[in-house]
C-alpha atoms as a PDB file:
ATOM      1  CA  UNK A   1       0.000   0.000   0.000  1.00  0.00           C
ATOM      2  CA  UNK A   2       0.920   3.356  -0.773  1.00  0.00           C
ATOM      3  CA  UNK A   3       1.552   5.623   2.164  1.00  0.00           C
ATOM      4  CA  UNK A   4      -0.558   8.866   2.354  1.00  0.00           C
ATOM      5  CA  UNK A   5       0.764  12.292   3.895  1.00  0.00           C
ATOM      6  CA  UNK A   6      -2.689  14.808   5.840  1.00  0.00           C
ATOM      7  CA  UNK A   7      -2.119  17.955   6.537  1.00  0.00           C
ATOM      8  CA  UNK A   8      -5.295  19.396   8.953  1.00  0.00           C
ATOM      9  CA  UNK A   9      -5.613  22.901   7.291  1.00  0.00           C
ATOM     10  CA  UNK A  10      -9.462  23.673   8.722  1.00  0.00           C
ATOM     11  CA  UNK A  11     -10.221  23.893  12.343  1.00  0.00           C
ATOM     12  CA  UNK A  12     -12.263  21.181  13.802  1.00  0.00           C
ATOM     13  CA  UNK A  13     -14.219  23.889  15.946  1.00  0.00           C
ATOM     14  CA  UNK A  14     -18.220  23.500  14.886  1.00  0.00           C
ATOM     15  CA  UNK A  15     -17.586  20.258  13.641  1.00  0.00           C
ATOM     16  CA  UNK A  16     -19.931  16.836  14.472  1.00  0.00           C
ATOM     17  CA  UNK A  17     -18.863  14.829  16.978  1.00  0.00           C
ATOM     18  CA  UNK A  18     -17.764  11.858  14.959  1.00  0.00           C
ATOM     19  CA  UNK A  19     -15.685  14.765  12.882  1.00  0.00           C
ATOM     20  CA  UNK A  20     -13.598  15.424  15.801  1.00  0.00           C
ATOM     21  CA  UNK A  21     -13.022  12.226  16.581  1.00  0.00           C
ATOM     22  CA  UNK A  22     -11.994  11.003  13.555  1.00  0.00           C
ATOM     23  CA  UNK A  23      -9.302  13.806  13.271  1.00  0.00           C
ATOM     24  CA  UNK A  24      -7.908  12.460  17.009  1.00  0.00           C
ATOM     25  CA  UNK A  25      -7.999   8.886  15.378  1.00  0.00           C
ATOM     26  CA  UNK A  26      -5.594  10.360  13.066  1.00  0.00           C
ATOM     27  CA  UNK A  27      -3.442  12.121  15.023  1.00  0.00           C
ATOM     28  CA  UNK A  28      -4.566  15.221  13.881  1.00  0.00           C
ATOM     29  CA  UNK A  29      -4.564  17.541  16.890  1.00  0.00           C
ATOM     30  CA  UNK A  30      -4.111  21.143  15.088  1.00  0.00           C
ATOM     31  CA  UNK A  31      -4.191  22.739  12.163  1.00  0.00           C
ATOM     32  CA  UNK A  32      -0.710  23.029  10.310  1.00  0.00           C
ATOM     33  CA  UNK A  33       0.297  19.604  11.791  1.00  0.00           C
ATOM     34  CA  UNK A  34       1.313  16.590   9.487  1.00  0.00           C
ATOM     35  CA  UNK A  35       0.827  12.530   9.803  1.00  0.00           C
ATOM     36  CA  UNK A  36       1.508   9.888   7.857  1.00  0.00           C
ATOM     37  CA  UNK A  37      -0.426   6.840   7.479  1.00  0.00           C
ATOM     38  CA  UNK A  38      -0.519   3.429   4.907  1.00  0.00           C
ATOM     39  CA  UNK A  39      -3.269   3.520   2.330  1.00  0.00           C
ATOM     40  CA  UNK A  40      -5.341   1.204   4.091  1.00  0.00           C
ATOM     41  CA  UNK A  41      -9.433   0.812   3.451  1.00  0.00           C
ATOM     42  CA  UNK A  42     -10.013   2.217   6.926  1.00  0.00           C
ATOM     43  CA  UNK A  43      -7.615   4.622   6.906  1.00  0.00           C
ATOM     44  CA  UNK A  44      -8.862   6.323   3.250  1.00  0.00           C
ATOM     45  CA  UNK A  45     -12.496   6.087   5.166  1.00  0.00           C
ATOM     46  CA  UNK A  46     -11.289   8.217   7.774  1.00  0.00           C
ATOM     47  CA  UNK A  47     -10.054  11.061   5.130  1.00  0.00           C
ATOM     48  CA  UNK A  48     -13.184  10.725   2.906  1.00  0.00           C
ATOM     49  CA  UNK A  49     -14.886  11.381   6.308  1.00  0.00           C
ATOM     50  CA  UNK A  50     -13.161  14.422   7.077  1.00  0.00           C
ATOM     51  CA  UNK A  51     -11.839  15.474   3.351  1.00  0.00           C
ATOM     52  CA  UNK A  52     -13.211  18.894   3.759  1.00  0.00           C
ATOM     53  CA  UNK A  53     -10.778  20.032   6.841  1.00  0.00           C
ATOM     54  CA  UNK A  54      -7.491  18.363   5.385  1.00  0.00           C
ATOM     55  CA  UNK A  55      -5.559  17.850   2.657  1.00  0.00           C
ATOM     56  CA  UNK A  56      -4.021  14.312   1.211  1.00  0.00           C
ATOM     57  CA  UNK A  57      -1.191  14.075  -0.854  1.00  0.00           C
ATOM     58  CA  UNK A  58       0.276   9.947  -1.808  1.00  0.00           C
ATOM     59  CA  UNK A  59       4.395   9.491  -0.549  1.00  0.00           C
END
């Protein structure tokens, strides 16, 4: 699997619950801050969940 580099660039303030904690599953904690992840199913679920508040670019 490729791995996948998110950047949280939109605050998570305002957001549904299961928003926020999707960005914690993450490891998103703030905005500017960078993760890195595999490709997995469950993983790209996560990002299409929250795709509006980060952005995704493949390693």
């Amino acid at each position: 699997m490729a791995k996948v580099k998110i950047t949280q660039v939109r605050s998570k303030i305002r957001r549904p619950g299961n928003q926020k904690k999707t960005l914690e599953a993450l490891g998103l904690r703030r905005i500017g801050q960078v993760v890195e992840h595999e490709g997995t199913p469950s993983i790209m679920g996560m990002i299409k969940t929250v795709e509006h508040l980060i952005s995704v670019e493949e390693i």
